[in-house]
PDB file of N, CA and C in Angstrom:
ATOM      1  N   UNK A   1      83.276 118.975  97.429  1.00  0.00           N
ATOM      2  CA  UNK A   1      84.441 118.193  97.795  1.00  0.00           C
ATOM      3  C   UNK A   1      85.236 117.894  96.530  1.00  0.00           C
ATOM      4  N   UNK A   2      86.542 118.529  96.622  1.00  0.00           N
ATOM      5  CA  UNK A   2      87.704 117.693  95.491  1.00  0.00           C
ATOM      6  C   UNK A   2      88.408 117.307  96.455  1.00  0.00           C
ATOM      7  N   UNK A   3      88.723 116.094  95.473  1.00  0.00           N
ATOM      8  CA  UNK A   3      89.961 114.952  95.457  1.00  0.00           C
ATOM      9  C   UNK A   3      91.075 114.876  95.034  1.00  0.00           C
ATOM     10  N   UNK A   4      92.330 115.453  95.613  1.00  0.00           N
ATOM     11  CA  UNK A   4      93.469 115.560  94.741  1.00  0.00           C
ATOM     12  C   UNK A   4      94.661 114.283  94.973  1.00  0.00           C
ATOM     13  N   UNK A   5      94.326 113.000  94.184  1.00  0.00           N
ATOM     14  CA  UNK A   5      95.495 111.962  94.609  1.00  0.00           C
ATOM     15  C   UNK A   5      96.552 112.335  94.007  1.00  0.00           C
ATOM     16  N   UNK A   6      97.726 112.836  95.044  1.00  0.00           N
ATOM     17  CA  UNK A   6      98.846 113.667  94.848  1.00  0.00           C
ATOM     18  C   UNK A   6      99.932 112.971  95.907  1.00  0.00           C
ATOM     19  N   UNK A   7     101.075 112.134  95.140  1.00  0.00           N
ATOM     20  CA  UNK A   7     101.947 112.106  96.309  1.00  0.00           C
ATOM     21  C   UNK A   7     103.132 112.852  96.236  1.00  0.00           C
ATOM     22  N   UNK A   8     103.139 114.016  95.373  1.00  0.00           N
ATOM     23  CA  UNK A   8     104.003 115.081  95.000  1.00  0.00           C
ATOM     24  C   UNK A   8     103.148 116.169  95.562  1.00  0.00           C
ATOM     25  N   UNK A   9     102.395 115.916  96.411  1.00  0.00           N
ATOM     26  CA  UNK A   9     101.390 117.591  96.965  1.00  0.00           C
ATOM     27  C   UNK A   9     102.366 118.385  97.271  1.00  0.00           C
ATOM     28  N   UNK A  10     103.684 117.983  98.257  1.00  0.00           N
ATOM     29  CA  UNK A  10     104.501 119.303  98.559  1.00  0.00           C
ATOM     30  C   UNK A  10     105.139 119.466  97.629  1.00  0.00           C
ATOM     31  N   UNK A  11     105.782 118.842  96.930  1.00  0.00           N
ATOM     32  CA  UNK A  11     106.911 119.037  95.829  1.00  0.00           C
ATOM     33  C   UNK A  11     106.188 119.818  94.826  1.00  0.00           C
ATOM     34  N   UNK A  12     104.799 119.794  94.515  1.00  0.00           N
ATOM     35  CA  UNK A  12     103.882 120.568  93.311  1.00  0.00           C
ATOM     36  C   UNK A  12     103.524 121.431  93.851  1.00  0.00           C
ATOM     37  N   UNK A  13     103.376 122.060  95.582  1.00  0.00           N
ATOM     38  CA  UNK A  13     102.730 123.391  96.331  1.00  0.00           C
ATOM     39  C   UNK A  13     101.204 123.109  95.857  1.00  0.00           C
ATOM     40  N   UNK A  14     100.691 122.141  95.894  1.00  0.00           N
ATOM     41  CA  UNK A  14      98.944 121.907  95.779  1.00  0.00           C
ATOM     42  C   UNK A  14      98.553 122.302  97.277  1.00  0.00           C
ATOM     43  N   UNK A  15      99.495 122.114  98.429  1.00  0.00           N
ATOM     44  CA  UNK A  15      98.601 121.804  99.925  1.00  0.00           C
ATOM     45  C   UNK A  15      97.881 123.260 100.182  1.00  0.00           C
ATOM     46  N   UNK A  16      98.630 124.075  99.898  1.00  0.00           N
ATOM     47  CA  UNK A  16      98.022 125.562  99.530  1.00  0.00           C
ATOM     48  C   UNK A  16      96.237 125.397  99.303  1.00  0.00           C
ATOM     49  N   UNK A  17      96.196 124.794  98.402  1.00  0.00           N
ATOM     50  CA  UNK A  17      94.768 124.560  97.928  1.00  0.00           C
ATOM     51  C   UNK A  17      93.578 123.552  98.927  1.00  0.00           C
ATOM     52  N   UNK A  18      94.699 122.760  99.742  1.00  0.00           N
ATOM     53  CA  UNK A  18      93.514 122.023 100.387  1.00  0.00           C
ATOM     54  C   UNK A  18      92.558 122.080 101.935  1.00  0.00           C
ATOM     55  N   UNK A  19      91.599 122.169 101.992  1.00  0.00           N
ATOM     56  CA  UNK A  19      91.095 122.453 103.597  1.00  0.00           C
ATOM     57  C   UNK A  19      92.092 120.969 104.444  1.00  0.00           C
ATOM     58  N   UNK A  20      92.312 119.887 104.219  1.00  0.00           N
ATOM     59  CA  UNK A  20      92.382 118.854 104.520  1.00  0.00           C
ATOM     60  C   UNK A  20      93.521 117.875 103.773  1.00  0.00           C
ATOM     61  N   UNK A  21      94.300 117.612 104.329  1.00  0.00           N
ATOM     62  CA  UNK A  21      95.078 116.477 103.533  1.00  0.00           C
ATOM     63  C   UNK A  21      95.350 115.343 104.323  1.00  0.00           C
ATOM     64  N   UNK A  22      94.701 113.925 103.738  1.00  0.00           N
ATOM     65  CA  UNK A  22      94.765 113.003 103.858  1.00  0.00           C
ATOM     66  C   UNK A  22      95.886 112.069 103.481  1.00  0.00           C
ATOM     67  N   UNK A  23      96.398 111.212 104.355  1.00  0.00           N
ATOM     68  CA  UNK A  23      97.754 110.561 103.925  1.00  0.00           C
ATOM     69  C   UNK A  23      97.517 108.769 103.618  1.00  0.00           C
ATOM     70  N   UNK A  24      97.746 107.658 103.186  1.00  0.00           N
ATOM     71  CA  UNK A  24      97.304 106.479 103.395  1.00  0.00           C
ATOM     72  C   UNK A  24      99.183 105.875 103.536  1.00  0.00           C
ATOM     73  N   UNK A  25      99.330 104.962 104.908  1.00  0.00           N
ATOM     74  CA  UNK A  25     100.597 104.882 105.270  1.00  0.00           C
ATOM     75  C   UNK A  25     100.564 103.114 105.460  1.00  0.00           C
ATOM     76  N   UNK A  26     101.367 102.371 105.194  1.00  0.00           N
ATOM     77  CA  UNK A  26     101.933 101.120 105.579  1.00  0.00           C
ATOM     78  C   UNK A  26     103.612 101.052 105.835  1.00  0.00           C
ATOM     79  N   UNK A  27     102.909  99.717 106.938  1.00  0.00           N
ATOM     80  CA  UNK A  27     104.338  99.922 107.415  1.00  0.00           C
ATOM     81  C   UNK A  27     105.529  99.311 105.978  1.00  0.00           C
ATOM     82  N   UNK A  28     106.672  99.468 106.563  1.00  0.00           N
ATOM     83  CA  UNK A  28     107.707  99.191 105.532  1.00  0.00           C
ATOM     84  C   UNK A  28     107.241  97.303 104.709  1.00  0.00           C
ATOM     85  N   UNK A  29     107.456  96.714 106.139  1.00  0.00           N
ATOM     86  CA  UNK A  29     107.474  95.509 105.457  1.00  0.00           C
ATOM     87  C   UNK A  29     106.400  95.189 104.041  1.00  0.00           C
ATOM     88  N   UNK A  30     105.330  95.660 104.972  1.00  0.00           N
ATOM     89  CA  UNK A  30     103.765  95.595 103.743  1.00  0.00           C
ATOM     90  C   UNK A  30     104.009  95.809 102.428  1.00  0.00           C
ATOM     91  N   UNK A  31     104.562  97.363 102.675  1.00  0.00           N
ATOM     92  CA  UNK A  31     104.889  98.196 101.470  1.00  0.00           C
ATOM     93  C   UNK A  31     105.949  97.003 100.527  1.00  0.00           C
ATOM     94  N   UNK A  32     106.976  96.236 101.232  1.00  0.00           N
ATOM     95  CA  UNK A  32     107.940  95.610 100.312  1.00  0.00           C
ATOM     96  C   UNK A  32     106.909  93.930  99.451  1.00  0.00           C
ATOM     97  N   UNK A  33     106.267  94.084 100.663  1.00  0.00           N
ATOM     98  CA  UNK A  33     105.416  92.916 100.294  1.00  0.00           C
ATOM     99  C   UNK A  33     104.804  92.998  98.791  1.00  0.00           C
ATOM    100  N   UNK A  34     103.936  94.191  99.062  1.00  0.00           N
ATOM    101  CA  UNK A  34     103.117  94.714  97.811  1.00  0.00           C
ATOM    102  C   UNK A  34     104.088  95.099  96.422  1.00  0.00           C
ATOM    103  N   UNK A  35     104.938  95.504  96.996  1.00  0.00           N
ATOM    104  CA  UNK A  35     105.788  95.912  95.514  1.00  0.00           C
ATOM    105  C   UNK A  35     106.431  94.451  94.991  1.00  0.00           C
ATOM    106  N   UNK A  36     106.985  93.341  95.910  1.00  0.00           N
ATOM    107  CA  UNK A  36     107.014  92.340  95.458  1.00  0.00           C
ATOM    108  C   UNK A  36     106.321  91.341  94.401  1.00  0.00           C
ATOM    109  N   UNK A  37     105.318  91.630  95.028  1.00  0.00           N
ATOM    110  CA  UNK A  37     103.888  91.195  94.391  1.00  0.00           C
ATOM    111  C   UNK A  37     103.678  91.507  92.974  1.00  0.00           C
ATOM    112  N   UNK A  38     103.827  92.921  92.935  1.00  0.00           N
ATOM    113  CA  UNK A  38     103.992  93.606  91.464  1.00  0.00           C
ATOM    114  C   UNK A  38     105.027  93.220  90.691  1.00  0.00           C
ATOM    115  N   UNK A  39     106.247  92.283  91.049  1.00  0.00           N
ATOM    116  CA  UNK A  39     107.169  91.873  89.930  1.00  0.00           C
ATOM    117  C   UNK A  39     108.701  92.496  90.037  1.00  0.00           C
ATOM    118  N   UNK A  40     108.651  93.125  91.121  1.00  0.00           N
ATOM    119  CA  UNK A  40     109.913  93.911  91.617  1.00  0.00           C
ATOM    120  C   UNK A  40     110.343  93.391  92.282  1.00  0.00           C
ATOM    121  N   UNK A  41     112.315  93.130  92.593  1.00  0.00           N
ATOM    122  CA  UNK A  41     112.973  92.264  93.045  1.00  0.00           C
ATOM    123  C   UNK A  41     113.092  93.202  94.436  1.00  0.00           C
ATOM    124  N   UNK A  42     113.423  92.278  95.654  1.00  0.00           N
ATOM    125  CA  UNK A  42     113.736  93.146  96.752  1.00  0.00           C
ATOM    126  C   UNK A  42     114.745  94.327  96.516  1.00  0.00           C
ATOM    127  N   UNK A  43     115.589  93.915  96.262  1.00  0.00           N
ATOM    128  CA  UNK A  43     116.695  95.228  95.519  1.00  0.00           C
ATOM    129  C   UNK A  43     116.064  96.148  95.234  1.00  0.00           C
ATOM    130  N   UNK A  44     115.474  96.379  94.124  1.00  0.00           N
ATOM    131  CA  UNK A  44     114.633  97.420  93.487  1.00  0.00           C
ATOM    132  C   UNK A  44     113.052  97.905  94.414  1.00  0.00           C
ATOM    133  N   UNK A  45     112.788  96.887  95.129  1.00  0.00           N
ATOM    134  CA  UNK A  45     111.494  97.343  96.093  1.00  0.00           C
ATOM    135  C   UNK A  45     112.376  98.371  97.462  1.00  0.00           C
ATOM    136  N   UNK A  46     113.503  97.905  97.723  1.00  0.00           N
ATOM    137  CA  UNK A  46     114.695  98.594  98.659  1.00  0.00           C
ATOM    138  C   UNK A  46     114.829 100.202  97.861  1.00  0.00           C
ATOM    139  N   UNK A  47     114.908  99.717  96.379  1.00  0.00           N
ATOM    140  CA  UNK A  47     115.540 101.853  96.202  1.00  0.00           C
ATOM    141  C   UNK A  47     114.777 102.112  96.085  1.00  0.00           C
ATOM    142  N   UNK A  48     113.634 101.711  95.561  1.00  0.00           N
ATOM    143  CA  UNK A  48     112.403 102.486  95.116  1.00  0.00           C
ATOM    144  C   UNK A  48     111.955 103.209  96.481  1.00  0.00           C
ATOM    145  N   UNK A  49     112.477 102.548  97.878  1.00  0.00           N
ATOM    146  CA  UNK A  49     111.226 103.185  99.273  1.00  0.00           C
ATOM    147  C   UNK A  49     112.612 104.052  99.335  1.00  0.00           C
ATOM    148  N   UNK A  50     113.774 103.711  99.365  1.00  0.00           N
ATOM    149  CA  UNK A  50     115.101 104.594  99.935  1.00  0.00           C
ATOM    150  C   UNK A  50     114.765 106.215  98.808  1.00  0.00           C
ATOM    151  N   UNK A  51     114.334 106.281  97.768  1.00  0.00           N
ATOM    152  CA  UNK A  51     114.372 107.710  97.166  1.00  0.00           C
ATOM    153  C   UNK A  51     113.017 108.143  97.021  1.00  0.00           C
ATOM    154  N   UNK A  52     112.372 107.767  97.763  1.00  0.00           N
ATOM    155  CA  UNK A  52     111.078 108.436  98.200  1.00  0.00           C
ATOM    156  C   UNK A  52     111.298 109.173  99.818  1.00  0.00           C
ATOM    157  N   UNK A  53     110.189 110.060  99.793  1.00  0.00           N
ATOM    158  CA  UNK A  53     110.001 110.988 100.870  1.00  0.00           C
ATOM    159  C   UNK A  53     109.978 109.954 102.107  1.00  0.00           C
ATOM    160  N   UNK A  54     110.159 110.083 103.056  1.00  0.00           N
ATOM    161  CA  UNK A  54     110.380 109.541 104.192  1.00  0.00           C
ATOM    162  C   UNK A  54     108.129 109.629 105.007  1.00  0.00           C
ATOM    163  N   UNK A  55     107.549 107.861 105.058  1.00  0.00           N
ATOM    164  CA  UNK A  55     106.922 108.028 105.702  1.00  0.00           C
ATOM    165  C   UNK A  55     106.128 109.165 106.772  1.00  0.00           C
ATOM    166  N   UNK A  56     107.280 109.450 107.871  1.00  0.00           N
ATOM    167  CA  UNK A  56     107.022 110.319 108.880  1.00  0.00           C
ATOM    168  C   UNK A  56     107.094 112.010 108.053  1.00  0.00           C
ATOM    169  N   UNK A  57     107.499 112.304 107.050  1.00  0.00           N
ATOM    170  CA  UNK A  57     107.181 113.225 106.505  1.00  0.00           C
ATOM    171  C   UNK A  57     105.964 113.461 105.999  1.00  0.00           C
ATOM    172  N   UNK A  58     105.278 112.851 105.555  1.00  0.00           N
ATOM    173  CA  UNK A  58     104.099 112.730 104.651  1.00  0.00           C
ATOM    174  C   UNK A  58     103.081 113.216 106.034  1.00  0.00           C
ATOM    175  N   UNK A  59     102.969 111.981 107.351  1.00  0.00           N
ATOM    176  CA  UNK A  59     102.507 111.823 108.386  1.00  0.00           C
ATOM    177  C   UNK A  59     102.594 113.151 109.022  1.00  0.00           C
ATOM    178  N   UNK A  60     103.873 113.952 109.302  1.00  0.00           N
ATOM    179  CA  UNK A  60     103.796 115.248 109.521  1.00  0.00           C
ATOM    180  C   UNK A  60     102.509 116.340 109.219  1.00  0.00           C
ATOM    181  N   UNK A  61     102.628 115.916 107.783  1.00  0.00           N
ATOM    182  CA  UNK A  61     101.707 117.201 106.650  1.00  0.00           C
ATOM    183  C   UNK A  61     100.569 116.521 106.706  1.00  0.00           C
ATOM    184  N   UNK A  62     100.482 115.698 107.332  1.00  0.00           N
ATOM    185  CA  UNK A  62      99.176 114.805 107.237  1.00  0.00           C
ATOM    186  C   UNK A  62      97.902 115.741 108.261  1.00  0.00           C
ATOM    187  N   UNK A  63      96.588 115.745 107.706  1.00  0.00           N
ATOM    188  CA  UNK A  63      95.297 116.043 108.950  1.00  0.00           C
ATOM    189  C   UNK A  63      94.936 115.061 109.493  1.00  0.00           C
ATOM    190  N   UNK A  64      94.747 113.970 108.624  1.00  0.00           N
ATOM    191  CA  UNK A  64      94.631 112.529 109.012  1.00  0.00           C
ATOM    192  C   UNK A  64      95.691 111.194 108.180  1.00  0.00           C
ATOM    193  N   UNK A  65      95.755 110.422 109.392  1.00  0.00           N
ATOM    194  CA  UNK A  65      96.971 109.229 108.562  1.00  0.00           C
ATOM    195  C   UNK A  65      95.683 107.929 108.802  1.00  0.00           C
ATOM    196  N   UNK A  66      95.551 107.396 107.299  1.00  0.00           N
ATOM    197  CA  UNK A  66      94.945 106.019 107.441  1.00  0.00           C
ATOM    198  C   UNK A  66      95.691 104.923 107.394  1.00  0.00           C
ATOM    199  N   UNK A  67      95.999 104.147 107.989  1.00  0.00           N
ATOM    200  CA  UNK A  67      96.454 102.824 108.099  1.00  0.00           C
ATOM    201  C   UNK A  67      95.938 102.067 107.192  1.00  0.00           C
ATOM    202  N   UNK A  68      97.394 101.637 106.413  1.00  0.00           N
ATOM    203  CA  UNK A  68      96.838 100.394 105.143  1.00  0.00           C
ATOM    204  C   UNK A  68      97.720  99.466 105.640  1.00  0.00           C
ATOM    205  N   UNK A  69      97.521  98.363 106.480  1.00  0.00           N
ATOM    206  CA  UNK A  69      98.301  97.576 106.460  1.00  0.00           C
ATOM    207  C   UNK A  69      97.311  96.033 106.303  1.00  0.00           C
ATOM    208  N   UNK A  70      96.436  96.324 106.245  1.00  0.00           N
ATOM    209  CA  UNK A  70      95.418  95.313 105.793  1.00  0.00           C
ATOM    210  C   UNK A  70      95.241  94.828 104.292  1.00  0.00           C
ATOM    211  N   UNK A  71      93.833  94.340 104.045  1.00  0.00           N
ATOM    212  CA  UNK A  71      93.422  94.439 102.455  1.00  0.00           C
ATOM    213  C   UNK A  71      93.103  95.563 102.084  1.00  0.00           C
ATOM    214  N   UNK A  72      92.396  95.396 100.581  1.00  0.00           N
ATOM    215  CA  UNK A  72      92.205  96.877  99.928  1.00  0.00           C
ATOM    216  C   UNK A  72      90.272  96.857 100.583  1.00  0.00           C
ATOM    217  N   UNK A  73      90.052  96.021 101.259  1.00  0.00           N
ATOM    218  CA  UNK A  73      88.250  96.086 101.402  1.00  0.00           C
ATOM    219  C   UNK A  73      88.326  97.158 102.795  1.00  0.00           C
ATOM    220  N   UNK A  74      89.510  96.486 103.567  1.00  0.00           N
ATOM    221  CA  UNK A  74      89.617  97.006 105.012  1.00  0.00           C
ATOM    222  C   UNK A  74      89.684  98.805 104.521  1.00  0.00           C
ATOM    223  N   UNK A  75      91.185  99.440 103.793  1.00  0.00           N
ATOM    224  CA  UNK A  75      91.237 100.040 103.620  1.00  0.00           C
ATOM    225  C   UNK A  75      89.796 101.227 102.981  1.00  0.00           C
ATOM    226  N   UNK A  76      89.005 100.222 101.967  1.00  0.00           N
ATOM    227  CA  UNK A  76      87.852 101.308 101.695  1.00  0.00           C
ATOM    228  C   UNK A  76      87.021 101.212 102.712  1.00  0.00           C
ATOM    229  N   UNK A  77      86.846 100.423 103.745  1.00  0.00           N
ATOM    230  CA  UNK A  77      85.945 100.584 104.812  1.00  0.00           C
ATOM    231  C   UNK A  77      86.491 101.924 105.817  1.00  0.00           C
ATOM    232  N   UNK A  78      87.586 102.164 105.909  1.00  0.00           N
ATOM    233  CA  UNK A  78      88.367 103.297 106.863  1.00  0.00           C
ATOM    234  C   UNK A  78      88.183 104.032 106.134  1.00  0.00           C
ATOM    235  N   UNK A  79      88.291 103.962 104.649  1.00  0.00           N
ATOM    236  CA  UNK A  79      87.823 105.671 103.941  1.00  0.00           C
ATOM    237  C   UNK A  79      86.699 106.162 104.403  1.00  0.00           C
ATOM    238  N   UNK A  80      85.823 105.081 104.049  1.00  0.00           N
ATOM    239  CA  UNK A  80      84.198 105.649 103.912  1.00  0.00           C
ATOM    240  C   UNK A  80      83.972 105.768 105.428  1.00  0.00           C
ATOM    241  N   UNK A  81      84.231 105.426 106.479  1.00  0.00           N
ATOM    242  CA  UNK A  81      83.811 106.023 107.694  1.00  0.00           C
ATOM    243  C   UNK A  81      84.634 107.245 107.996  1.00  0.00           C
ATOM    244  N   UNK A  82      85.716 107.196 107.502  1.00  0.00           N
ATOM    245  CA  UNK A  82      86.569 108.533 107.827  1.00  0.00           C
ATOM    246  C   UNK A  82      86.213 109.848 106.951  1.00  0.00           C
ATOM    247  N   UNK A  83      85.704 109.753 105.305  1.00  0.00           N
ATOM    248  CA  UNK A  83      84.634 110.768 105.007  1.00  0.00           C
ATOM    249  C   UNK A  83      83.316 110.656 105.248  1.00  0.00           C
ATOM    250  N   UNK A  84      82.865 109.833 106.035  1.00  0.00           N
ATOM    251  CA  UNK A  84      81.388 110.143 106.471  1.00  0.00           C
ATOM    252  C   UNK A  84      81.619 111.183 107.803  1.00  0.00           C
ATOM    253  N   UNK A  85      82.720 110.853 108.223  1.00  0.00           N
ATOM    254  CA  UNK A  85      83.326 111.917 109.516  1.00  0.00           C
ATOM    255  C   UNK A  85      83.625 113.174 109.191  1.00  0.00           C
ATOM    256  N   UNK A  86      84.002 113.396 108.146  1.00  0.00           N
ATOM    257  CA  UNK A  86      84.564 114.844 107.449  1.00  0.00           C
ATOM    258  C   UNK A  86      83.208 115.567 107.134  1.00  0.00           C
ATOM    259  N   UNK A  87      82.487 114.691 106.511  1.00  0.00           N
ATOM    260  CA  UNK A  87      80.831 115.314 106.168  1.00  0.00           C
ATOM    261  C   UNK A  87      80.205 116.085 107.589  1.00  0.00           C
ATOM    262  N   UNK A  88      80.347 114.911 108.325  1.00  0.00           N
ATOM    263  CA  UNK A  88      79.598 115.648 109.914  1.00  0.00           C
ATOM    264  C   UNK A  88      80.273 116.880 109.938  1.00  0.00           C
ATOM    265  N   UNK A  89      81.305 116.218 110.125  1.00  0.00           N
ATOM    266  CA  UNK A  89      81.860 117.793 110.933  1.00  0.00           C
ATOM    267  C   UNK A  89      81.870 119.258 109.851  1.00  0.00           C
ATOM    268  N   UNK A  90      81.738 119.318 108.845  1.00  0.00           N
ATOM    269  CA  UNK A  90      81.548 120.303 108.211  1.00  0.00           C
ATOM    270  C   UNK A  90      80.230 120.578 108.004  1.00  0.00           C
ATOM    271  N   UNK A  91      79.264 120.115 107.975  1.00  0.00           N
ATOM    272  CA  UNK A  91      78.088 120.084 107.988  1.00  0.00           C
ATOM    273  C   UNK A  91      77.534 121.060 109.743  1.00  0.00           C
ATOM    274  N   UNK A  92      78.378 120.704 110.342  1.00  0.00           N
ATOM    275  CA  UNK A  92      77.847 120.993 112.095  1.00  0.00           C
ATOM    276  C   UNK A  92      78.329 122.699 112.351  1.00  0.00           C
TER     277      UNK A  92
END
C-alpha cells in the first residue's frame, strides 16, 4: 500500500498511478470555519475556496468520499474502518 496525499493528483496526472483514490470533503461552512481558525479573514477564507477546484470535482474522481465535517478523532475513526475495508476486499 502507498499513500499519495495529493490535492493536485489531476493537475500532476498521479491518478494514472493509483488502484484507488480517496477524497476527504467538508461542507463549505466547516471548511470557512477551519480556515478561520487558522488566522484568515473571511475575505481571504472566501478566495482561497473560490480558486480552488470545485468540491464536486474532486467527489467525481473520487472511489471513495469521506466526510469531515466532524473532529479530527471522528475523521481518523472513518479512515481506519474505511482501510480496514480496502484490506478485506483485496485480500478476498
Amino acid at each position: 500500500l502507498v499513500l499519495i496525499h495529493a490535492a493536485l493528483l489531476h493537475e500532476l496526472q498521479l491518478k494514472p498511478l493509483c488502484d484507488k483514490v480517496w477524497t476527504v470533503d467538508s461542507d463549505t461552512p466547516t471548511v470557512i470555519k477551519r480556515l478561520k481558525a487558522k488566522g484568515l479573514s473571511m475575505q481571504k477564507a472566501l478566495a482561497l475556496l473560490a480558486a480552488q477546484r470545485s468540491s464536486a470535482s474532486y467527489i467525481q474522481e473520487a472511489d471513495l468520499v469521506l466526510r469531515n465535517d466532524g473532529d479530527l478523532e471522528s475523521l481518523r475513526s472513518l479512515v481506519q474502518v474505511s482501510y480496514k475495508k480496502l484490506m478485506l476486499e483485496s485480500a478476498g
